[in-house]
N, C-alpha and C. Protein backbone atom coordinates (compact mmCIF):
# COMPACT_ATOMS: atom_id res chain seq x y z
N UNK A 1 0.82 -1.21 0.00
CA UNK A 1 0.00 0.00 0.00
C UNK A 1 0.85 1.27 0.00
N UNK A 2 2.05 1.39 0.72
CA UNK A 2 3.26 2.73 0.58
C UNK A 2 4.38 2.12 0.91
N UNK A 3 5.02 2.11 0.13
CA UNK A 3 6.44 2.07 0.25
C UNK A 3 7.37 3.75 0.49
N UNK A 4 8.23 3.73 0.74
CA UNK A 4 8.91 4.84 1.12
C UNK A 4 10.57 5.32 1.04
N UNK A 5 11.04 6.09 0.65
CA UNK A 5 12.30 6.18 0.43
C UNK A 5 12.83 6.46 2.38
N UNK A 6 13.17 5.59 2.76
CA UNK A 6 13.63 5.69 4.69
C UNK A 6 14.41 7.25 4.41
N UNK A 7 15.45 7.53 4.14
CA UNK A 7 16.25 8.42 4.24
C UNK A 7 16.19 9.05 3.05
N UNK A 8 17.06 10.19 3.15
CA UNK A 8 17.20 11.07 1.73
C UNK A 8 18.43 10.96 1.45
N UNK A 9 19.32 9.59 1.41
CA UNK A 9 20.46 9.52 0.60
C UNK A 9 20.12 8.03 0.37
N UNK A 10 20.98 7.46 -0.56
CA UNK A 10 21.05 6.08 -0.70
C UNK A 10 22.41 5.18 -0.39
N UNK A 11 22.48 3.94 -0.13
CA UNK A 11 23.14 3.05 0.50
C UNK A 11 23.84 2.15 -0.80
N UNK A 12 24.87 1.73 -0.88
CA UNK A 12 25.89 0.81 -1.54
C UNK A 12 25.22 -0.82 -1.55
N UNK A 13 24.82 -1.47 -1.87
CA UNK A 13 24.10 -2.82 -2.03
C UNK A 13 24.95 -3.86 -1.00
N UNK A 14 24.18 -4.14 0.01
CA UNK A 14 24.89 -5.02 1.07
C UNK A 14 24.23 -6.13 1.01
N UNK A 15 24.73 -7.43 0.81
CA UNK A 15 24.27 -8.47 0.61
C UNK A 15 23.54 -9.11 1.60
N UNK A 16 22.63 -9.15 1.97
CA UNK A 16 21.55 -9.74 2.86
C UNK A 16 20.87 -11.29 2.75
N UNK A 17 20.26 -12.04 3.65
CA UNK A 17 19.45 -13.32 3.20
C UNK A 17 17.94 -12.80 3.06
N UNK A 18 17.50 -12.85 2.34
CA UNK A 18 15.78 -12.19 2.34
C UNK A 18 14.92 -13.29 3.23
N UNK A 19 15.53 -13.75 3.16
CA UNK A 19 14.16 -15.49 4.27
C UNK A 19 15.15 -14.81 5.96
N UNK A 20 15.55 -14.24 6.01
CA UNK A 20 16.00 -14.07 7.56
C UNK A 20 15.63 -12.44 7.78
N UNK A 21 14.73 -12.51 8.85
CA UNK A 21 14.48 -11.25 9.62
C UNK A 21 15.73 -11.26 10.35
N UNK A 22 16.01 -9.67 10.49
CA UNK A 22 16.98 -9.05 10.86
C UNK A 22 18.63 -8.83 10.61
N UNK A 23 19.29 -8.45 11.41
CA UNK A 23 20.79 -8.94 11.29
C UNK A 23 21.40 -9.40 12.48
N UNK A 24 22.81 -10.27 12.06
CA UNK A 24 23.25 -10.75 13.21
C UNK A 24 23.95 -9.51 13.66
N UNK A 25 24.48 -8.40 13.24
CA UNK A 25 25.23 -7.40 13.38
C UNK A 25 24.44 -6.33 13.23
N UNK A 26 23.48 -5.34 14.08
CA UNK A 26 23.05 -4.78 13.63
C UNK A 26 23.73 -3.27 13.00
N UNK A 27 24.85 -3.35 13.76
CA UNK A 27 25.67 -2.14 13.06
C UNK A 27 25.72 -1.91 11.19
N UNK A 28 25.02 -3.16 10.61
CA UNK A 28 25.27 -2.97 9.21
C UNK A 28 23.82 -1.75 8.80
N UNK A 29 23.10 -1.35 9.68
CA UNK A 29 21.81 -0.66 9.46
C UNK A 29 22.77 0.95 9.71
N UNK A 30 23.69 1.01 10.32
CA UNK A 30 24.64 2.49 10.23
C UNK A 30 25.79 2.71 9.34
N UNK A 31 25.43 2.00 8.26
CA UNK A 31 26.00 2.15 7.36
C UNK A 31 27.56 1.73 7.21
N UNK A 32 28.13 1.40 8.56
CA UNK A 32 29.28 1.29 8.57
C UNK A 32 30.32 2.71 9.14
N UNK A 33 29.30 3.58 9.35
CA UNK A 33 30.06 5.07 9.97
C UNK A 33 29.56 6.05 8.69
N UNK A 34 29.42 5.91 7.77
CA UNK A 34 28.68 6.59 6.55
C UNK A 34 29.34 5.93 5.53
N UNK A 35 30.08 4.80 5.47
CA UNK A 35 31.10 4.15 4.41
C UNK A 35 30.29 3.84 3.31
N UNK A 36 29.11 3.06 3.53
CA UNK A 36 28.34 2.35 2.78
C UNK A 36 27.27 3.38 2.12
N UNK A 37 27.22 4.68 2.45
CA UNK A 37 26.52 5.55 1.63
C UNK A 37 27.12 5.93 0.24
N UNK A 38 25.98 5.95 -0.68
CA UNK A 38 26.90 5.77 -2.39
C UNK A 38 25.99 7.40 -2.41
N UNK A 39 27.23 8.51 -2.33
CA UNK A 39 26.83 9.86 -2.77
C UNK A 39 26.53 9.98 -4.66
N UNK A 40 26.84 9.16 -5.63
CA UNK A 40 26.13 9.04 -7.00
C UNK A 40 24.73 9.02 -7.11
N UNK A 41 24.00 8.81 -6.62
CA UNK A 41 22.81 8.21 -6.65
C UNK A 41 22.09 9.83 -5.93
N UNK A 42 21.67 10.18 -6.93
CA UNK A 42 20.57 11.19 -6.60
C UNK A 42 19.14 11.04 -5.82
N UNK A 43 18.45 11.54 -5.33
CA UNK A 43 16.97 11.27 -4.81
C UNK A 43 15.88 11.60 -6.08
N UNK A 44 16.35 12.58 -6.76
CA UNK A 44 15.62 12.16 -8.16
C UNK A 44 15.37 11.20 -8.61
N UNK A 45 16.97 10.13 -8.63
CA UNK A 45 17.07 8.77 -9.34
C UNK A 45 16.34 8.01 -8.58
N UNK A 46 16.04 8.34 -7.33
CA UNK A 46 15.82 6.78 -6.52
C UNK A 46 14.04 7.13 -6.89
N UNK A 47 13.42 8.85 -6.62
CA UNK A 47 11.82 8.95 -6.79
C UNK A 47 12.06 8.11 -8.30
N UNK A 48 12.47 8.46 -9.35
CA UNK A 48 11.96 7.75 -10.41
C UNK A 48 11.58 6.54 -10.83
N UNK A 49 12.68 5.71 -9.88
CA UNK A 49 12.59 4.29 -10.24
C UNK A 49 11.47 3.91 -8.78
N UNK A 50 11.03 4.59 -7.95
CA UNK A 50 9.44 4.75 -7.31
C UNK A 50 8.63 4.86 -8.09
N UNK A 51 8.27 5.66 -8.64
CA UNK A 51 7.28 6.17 -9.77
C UNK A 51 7.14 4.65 -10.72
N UNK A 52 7.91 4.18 -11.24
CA UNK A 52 7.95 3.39 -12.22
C UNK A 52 7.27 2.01 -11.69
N UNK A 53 8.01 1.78 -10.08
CA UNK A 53 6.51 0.95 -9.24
C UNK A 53 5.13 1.31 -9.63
N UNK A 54 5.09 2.68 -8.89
CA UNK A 54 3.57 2.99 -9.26
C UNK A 54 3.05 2.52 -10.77
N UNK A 55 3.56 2.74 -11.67
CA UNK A 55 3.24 2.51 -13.23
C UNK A 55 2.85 0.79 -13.11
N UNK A 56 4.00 0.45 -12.42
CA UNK A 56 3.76 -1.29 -13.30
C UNK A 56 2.65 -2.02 -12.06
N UNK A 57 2.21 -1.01 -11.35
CA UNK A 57 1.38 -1.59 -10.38
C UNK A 57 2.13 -1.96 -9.43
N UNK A 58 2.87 -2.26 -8.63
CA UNK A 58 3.34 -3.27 -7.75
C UNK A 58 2.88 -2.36 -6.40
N UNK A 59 3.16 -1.26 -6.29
CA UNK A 59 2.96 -0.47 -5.17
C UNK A 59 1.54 0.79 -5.50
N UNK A 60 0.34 1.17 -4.30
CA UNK A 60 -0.29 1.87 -4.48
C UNK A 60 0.64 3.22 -4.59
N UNK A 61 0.76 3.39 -3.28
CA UNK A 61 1.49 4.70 -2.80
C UNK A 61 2.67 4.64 -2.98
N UNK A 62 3.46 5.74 -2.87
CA UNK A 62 4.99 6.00 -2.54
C UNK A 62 4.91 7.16 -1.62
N UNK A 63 6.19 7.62 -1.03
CA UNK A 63 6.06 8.70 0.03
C UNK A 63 7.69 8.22 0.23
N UNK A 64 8.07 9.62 1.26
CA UNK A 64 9.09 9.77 1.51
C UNK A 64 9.41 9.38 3.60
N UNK A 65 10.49 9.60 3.60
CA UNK A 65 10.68 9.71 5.16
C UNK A 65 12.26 10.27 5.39
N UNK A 66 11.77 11.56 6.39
CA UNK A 66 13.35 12.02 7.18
C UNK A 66 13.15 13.23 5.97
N UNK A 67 12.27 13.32 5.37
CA UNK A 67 12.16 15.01 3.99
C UNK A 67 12.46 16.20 4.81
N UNK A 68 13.30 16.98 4.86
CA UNK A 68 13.08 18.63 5.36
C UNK A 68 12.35 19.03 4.51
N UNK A 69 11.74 20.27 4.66
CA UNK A 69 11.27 21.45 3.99
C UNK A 69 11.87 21.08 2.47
N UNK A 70 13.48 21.57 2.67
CA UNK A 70 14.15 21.79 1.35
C UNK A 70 13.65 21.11 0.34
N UNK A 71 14.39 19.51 0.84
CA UNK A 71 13.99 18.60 0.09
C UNK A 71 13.14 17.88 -0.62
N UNK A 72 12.02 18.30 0.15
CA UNK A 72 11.01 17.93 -0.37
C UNK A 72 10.05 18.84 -1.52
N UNK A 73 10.87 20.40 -1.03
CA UNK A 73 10.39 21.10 -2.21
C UNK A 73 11.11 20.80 -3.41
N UNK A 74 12.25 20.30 -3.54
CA UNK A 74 12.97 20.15 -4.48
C UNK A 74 12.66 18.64 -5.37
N UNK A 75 11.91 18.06 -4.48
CA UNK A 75 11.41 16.82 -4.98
C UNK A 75 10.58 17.05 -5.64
N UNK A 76 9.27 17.80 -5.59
CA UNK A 76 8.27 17.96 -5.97
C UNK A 76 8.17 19.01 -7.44
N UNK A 77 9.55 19.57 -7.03
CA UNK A 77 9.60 20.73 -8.79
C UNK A 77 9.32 19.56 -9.66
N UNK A 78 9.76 18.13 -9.92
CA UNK A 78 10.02 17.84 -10.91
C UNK A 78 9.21 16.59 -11.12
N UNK A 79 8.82 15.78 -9.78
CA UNK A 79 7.97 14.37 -9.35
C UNK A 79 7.02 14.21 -10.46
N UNK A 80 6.51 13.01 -11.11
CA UNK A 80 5.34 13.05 -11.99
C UNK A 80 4.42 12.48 -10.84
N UNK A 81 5.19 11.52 -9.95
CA UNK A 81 3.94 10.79 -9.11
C UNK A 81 4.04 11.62 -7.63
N UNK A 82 2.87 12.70 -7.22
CA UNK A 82 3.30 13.27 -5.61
C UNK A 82 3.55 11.89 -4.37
N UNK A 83 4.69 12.69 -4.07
CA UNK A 83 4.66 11.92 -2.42
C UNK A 83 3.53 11.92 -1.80
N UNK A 84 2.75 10.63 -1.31
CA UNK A 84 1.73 10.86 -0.39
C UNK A 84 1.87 11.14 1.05
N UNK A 85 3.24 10.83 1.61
CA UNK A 85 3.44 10.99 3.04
C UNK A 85 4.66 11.29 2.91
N UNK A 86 5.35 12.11 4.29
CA UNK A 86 6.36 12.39 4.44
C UNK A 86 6.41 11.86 6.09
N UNK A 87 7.00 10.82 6.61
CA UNK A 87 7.12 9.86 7.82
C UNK A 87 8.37 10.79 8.22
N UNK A 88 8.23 11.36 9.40
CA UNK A 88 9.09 11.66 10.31
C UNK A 88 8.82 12.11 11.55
N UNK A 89 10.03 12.18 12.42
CA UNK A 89 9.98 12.42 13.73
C UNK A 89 9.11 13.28 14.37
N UNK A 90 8.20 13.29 14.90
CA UNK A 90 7.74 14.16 15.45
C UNK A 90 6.98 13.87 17.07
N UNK A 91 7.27 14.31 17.75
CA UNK A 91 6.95 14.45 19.39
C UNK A 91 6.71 15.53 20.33
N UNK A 92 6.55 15.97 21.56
CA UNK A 92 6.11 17.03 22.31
C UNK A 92 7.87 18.05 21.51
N UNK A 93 8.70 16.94 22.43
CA UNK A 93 10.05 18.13 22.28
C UNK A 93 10.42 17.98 20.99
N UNK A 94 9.93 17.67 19.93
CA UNK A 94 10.58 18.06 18.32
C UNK A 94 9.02 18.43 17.76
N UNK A 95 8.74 19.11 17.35
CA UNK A 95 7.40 19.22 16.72
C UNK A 95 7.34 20.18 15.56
N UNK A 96 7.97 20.17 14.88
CA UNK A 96 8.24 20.09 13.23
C UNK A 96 7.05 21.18 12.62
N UNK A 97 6.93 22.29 13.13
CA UNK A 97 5.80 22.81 12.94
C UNK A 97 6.14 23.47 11.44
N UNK A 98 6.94 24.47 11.01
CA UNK A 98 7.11 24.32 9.96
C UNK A 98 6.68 23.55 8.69
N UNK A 99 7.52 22.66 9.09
CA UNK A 99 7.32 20.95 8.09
C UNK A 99 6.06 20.83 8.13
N UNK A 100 5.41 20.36 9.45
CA UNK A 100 3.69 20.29 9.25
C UNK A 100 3.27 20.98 8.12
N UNK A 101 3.44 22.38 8.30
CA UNK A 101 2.71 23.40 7.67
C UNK A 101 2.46 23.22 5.83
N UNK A 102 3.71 23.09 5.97
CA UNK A 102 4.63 22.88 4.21
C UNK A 102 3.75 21.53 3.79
N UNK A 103 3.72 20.41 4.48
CA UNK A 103 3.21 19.46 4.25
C UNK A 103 2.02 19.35 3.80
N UNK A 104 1.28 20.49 4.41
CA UNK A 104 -0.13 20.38 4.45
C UNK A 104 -0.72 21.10 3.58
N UNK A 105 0.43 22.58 3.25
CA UNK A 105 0.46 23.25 2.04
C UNK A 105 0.16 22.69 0.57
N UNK A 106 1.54 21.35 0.88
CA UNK A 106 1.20 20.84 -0.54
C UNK A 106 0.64 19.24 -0.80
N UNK A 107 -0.52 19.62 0.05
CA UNK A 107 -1.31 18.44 0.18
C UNK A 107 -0.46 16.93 0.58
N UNK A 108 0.26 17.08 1.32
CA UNK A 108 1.22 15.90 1.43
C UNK A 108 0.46 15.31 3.11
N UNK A 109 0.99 14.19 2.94
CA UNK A 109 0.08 13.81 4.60
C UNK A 109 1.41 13.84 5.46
N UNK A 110 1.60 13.95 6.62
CA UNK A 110 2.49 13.60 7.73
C UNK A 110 2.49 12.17 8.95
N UNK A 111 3.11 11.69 8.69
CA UNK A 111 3.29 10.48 10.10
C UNK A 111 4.73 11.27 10.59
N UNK A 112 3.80 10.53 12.22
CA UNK A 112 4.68 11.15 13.37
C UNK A 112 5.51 9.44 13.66
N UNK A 113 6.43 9.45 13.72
CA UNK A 113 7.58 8.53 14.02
C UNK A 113 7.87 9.01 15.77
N UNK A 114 7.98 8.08 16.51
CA UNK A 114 8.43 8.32 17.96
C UNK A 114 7.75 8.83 18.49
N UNK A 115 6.34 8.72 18.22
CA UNK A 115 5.25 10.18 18.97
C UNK A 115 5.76 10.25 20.27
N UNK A 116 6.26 8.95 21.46
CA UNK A 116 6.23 9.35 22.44
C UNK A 116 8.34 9.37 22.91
N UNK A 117 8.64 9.82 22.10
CA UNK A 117 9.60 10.14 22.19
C UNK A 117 10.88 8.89 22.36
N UNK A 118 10.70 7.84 22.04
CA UNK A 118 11.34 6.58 21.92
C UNK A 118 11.82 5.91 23.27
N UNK A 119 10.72 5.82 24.31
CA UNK A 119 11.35 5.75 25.91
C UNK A 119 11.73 3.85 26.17
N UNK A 120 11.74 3.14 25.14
CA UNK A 120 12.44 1.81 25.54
C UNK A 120 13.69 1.94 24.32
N UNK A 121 13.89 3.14 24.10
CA UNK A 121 15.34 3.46 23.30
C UNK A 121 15.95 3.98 23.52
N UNK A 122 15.87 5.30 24.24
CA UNK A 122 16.65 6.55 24.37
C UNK A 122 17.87 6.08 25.66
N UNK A 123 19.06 7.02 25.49
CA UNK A 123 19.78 7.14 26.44
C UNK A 123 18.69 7.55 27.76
N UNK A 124 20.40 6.93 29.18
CA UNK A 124 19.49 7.27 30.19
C UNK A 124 19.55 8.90 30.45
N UNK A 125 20.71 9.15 30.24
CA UNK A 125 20.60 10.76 30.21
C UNK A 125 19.84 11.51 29.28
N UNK A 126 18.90 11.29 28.47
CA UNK A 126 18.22 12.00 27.61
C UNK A 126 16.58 12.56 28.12
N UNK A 127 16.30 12.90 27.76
CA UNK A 127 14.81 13.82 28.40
C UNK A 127 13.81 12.35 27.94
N UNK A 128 12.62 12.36 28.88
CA UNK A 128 11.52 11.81 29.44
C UNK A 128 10.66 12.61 29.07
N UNK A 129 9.51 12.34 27.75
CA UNK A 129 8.37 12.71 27.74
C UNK A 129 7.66 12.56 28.26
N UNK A 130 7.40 11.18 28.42
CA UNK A 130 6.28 10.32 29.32
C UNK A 130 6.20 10.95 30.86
N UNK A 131 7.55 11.45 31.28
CA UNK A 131 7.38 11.72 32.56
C UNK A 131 8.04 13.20 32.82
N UNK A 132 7.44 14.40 31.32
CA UNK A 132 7.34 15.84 31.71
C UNK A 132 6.29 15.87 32.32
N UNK A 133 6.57 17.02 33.13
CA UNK A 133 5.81 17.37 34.15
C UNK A 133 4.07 18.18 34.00
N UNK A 134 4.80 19.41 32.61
CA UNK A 134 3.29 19.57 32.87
C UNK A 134 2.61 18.53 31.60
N UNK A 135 3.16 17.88 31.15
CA UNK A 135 2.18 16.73 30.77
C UNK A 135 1.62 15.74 31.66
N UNK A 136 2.43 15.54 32.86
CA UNK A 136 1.85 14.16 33.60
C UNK A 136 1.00 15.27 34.24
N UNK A 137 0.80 16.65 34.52
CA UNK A 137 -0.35 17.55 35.14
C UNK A 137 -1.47 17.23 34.48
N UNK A 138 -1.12 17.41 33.16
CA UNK A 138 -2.08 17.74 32.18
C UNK A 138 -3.16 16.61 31.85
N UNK A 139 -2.18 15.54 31.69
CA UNK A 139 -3.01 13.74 31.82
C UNK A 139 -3.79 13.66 33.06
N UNK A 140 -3.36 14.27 34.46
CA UNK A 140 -3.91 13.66 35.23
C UNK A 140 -5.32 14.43 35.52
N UNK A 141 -5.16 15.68 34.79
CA UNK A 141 -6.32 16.50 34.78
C UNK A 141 -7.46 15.85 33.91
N UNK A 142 -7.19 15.88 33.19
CA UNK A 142 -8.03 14.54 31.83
C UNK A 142 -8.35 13.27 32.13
N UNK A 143 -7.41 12.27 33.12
CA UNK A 143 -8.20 11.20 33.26
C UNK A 143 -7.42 10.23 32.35
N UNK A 144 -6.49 11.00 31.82
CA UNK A 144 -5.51 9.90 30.86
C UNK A 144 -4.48 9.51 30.91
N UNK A 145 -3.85 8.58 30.29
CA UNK A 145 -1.91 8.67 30.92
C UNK A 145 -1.54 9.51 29.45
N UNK A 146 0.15 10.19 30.06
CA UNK A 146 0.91 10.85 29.19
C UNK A 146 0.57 10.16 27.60
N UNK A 147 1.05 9.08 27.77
CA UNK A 147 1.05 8.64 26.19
C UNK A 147 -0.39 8.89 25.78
N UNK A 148 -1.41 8.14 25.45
CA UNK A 148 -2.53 8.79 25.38
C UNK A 148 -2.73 10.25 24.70
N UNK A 149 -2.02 11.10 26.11
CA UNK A 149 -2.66 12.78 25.54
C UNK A 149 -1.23 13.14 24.27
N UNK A 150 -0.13 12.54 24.48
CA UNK A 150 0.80 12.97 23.42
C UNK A 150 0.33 12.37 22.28
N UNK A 151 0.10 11.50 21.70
CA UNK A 151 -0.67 10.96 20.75
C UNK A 151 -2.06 11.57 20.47
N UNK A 152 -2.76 12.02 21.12
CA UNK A 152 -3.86 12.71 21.07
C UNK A 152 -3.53 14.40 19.90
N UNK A 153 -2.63 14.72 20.81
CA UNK A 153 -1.80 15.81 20.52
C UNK A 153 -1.55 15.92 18.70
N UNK A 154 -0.83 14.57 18.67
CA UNK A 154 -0.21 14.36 17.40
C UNK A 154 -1.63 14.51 16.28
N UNK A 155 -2.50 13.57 16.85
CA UNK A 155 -3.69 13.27 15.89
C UNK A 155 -4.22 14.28 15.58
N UNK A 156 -4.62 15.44 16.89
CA UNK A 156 -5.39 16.73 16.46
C UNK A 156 -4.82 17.65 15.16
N UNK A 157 -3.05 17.53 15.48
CA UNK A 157 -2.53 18.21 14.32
C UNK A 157 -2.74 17.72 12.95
N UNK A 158 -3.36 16.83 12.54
CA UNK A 158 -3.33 16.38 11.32
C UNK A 158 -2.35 15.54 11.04
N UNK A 159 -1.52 14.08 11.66
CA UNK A 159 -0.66 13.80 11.63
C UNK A 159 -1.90 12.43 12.38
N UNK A 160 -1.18 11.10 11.31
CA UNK A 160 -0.76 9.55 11.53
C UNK A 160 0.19 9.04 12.57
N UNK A 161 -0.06 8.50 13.58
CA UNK A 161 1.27 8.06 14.47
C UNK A 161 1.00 6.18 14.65
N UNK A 162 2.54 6.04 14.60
CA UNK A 162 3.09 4.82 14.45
C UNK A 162 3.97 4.69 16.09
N UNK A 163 3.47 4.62 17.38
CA UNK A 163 3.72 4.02 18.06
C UNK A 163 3.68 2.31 18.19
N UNK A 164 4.84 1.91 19.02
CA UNK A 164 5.35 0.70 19.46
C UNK A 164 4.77 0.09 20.33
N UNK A 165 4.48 -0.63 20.64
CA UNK A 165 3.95 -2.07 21.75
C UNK A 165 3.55 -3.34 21.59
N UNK A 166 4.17 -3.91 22.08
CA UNK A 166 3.92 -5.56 22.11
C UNK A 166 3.15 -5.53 23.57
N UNK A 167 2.62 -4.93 23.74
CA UNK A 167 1.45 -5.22 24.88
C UNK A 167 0.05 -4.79 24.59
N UNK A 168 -1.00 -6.07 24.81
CA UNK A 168 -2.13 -5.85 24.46
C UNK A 168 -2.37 -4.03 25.01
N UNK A 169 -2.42 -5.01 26.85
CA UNK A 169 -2.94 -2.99 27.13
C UNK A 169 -2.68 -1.75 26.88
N UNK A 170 -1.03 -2.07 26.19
CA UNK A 170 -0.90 -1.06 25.87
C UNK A 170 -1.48 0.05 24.06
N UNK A 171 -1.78 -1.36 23.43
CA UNK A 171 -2.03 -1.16 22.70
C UNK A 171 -3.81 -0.66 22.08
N UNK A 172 -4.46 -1.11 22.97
CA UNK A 172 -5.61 -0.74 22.97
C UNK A 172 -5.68 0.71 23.86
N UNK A 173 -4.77 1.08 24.56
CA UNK A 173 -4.78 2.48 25.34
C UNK A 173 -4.09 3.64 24.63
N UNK A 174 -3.33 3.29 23.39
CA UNK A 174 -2.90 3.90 22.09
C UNK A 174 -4.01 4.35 21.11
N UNK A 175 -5.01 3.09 20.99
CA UNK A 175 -5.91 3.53 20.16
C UNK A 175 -6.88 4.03 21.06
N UNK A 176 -7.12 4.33 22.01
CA UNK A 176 -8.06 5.07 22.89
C UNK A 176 -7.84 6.84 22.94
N UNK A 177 -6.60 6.64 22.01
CA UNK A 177 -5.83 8.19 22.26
C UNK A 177 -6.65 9.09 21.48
N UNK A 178 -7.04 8.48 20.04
CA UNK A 178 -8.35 9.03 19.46
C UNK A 178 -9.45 9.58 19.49
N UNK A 179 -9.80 9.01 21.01
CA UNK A 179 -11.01 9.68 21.75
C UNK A 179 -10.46 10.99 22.60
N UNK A 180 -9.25 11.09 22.69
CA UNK A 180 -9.05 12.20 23.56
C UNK A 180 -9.00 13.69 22.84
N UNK A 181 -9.76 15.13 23.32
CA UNK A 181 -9.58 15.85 22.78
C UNK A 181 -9.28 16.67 23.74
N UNK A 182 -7.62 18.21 22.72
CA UNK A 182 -7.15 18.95 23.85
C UNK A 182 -8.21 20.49 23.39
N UNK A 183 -7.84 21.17 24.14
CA UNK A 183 -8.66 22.36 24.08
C UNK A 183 -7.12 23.41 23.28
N UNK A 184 -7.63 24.37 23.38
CA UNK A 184 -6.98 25.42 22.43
C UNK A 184 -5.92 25.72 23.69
N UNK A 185 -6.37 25.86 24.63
CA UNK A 185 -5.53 26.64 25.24
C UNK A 185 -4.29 25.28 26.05
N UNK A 186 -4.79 24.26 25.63
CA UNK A 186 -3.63 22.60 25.87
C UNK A 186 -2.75 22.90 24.98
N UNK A 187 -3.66 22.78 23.64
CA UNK A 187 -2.06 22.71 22.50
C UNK A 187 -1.31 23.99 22.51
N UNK A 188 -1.86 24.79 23.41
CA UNK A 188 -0.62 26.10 23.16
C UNK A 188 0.42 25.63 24.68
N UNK A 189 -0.23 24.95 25.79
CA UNK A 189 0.59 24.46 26.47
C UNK A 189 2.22 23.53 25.95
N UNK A 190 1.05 22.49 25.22
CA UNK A 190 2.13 21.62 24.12
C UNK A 190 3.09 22.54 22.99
N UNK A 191 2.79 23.61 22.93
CA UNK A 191 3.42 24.16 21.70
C UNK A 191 4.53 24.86 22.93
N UNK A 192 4.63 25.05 23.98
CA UNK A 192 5.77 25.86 24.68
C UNK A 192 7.01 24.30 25.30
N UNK A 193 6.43 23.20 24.68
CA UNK A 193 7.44 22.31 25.23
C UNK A 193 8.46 21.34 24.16
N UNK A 194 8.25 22.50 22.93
CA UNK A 194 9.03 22.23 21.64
C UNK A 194 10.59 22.81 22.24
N UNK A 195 11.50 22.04 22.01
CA UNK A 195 13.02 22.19 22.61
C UNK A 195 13.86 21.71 20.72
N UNK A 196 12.92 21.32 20.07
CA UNK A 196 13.92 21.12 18.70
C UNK A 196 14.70 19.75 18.82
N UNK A 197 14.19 18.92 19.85
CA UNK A 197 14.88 17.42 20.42
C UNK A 197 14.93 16.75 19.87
N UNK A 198 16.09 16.05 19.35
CA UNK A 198 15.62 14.82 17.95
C UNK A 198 16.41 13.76 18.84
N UNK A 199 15.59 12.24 18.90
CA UNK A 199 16.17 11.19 19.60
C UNK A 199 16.87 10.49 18.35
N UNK A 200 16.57 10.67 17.22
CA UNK A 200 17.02 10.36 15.96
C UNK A 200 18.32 10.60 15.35
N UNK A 201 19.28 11.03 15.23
CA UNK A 201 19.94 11.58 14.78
C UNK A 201 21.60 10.99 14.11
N UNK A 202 21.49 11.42 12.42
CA UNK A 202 21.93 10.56 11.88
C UNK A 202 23.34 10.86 11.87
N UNK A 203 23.78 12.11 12.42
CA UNK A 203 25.12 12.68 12.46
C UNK A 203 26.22 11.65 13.28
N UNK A 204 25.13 10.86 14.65
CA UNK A 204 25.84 9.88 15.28
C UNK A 204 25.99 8.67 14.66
N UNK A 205 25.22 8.49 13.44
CA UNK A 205 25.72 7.20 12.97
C UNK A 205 26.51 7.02 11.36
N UNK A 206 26.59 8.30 10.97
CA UNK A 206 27.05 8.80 9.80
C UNK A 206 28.10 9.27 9.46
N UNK A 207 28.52 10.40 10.80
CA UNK A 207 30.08 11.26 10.83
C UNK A 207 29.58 12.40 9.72
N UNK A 208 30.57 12.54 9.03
CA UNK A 208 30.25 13.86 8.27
C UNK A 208 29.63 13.28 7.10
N UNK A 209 29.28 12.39 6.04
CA UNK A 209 28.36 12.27 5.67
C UNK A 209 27.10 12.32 5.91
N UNK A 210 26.38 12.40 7.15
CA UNK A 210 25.28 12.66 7.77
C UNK A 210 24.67 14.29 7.50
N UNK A 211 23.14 14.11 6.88
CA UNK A 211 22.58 15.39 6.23
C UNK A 211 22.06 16.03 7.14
């Protein structure tokens, strides 16, 4: 139904088993430090031979992920088939408002990646969404837990989220997030706890090839 270009550069062909989920090494997913990134290969080249899915049928959609602003305007001067989504990070402390905007400008849809800020990933020294403060106020005023109203959050903006769980309860208390609505004067709460935070970041696994 969508396939997606993950990043906005492309990778050197690493020989894989297709019948085996995962790797034994997962360091081969960082490219090797940025070694395995092939700078020839344009994002033009890679949308086209997307597009050409779309043609022979194999894929409905295409869409992008990790697009800035730039890039994605620069994609679109020339695209015959539009990106339907642009998949990226977005959470309380990164909230991409800009990007939203642009997105929505040019009819493009948004998924939020990490809505709740990646808390069975992140360093231990790194910031706690789940357990900011005036969000756990704010949940407990509502009747909801953090995750819940951050996802709530995400949905009101016009944005798809792809949270994680292998737990039933947790997973039915994800889709309960749907029912939650913030008031005007919440999301301006949520809009003062944007810090520009990316748990993502490809500079650590890239070096100076990293965009």
């Amino acid at each position: 139904d969508l396939y997606l270009i993950h990043w906005p550069i492309a990778f050197k062909y690493v020989d894989i088993d297709p019948n085996k989920r995962g790797y034994d090494n997962e360091d081969i997913d960082n490219s090797n430090g940025g070694e395995l990134i092939d700078p020839t290969v344009s994002v033009a080249e890679t949308w086209s031979a997307m597009e050409d899915l779309v043609d022979k049928g194999l894929v409905r959609h295409i869409g992008v992920s990790n697009f800035p602003v730039s890039l994605l305007h620069e994609l679109m001067t020339s695209c015959r088939v539009k990106p339907a989504v642009n998949q990226v990070e977005i959470h309380p402390y990164l909230q991409q408002t800009k990007l939203l905007n642009y997105c929505a400008a040019r009819g493009v849809h948004v998924q939020a990646y990490s809505p709740l800020g990646t808390p069975g990933y992140k360093e231990n020294d790194e910031p706690s969404i789940l357990d900011d403060p005036v969000l756990k106020d704010m949940a407990k005023k509502k009747a909801v837990t953090v995750g819940q109203l951050a996802l709530a959050w995400s949905l009101q903006r016009g944005c798809s989220v792809t949270p994680k769980s292998v737990s039933d309860h947790r997973q039915k208390e994800n889709l309960a997030s749907a029912k939650v609505s913030l008031t005007d004067e919440e999301m301006q709460e949520f809009a003062q706890l944007d810090r520009g935070y990316r748990f993502f970041r490809p500079e650590d696994w890239w070096g100076a090839m990293a965009l």
